[in-house]
C-alpha atoms as a PDB file:
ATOM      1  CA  UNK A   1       7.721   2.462 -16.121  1.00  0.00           C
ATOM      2  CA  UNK A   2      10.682   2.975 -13.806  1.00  0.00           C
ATOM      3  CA  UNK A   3      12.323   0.433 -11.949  1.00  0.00           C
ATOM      4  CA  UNK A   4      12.815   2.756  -9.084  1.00  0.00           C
ATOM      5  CA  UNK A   5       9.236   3.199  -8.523  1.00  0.00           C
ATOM      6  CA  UNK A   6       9.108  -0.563  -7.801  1.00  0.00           C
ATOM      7  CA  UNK A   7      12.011  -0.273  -5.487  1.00  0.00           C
ATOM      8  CA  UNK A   8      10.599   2.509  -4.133  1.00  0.00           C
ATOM      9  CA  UNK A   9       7.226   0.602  -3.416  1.00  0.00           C
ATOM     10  CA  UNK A  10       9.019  -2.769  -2.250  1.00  0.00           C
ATOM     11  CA  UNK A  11      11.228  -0.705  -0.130  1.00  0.00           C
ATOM     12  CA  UNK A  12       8.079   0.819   2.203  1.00  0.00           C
ATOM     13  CA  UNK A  13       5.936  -2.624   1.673  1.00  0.00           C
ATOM     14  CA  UNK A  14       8.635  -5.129   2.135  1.00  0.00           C
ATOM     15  CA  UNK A  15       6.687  -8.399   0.282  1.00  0.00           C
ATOM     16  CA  UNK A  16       6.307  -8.239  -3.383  1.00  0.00           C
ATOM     17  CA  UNK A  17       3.367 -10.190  -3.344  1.00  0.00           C
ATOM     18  CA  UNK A  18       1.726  -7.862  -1.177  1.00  0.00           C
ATOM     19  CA  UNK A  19       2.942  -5.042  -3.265  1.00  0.00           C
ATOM     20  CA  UNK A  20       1.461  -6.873  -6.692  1.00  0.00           C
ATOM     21  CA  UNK A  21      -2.321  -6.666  -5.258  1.00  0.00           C
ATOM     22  CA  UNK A  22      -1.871  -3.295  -3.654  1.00  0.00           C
ATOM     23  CA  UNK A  23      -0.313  -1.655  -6.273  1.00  0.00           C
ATOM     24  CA  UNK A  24      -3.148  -3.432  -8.254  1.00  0.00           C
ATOM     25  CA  UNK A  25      -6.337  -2.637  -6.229  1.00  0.00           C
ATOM     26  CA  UNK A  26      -5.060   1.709  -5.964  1.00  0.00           C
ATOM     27  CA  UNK A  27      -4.869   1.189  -9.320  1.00  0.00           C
ATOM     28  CA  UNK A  28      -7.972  -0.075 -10.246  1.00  0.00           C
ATOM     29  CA  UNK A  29      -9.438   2.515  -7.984  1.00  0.00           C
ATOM     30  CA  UNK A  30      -7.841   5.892  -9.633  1.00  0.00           C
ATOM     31  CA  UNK A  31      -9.349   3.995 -12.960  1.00  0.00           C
ATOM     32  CA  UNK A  32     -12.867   3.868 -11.640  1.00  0.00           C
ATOM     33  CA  UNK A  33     -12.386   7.789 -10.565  1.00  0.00           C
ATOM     34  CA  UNK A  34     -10.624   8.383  -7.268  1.00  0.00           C
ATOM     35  CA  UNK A  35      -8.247  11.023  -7.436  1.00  0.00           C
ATOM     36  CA  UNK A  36      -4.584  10.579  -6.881  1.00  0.00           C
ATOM     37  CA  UNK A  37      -2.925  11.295  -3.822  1.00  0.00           C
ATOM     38  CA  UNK A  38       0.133  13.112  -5.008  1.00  0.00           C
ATOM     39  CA  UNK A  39       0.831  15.551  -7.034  1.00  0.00           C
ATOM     40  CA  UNK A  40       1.444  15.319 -10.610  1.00  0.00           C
ATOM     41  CA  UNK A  41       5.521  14.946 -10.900  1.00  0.00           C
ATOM     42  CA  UNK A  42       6.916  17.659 -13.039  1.00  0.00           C
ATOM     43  CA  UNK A  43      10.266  17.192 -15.384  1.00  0.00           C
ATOM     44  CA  UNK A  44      13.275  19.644 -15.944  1.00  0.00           C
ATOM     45  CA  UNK A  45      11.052  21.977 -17.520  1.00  0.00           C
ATOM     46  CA  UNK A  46       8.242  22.422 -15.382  1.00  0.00           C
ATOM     47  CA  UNK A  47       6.145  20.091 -17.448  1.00  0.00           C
ATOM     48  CA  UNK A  48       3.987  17.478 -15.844  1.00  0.00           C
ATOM     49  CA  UNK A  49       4.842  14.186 -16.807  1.00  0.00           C
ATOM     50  CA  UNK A  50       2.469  11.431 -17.981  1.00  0.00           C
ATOM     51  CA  UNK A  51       2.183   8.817 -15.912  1.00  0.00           C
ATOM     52  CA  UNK A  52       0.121   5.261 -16.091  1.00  0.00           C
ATOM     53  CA  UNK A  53      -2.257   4.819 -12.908  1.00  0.00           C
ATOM     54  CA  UNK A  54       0.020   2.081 -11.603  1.00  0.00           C
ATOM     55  CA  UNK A  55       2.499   4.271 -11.715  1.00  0.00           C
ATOM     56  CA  UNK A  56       0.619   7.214 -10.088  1.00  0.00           C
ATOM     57  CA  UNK A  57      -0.378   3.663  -7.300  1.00  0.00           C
ATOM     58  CA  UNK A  58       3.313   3.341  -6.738  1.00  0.00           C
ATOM     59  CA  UNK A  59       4.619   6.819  -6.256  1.00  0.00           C
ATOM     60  CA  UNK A  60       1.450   6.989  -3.369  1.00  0.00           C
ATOM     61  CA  UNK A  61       2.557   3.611  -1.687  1.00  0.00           C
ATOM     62  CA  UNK A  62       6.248   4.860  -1.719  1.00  0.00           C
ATOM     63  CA  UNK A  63       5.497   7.914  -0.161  1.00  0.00           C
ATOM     64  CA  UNK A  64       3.419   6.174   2.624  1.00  0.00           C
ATOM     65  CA  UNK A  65      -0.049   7.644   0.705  1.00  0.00           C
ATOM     66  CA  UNK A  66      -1.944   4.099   0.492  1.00  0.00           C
ATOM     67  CA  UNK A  67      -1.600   1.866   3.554  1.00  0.00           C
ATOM     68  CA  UNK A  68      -2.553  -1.796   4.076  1.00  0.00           C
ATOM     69  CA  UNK A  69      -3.817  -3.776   7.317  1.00  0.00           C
ATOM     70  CA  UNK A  70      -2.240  -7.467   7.328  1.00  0.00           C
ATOM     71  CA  UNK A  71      -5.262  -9.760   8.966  1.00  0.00           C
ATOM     72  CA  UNK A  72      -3.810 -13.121  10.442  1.00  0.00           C
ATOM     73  CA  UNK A  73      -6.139 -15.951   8.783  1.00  0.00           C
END
């Protein structure tokens, strides 16, 4: 995995902790069968690349794709 997909993630979300279990859940959900929200990146050559479903979860949260609601306890 790439680093800058973290950074890319932490940068939008802003708490790593909150990042961990979203990252997680979208995850789990394009796993179970929802589709991804992006499209698939492509390399040099046109080719699309293979990437992991976290992966695929942090590209979406970096691009503002997957949201969260913060609920005071």
């Amino acid at each position: 995995m790439e680093n800058s997909y973290i950074a890319n993630a932490l940068e939008v979300i802003g708490d790593k902790n909150v990042l961990v279990n979203l990252a997680a859940k979208r995850a789990s959900q394009i796993n179970k069968g929802d589709h991804p929200l992006i499209d698939t990146p492509r390399d040099a050559h046109n080719r699309p690349l293979v990437l992991s479903t976290l992966e695929i979860a942090l590209i979406e949260i970096a691009e503002g794709k997957v949201t969260f609601e913060h609920i005071e306890a």
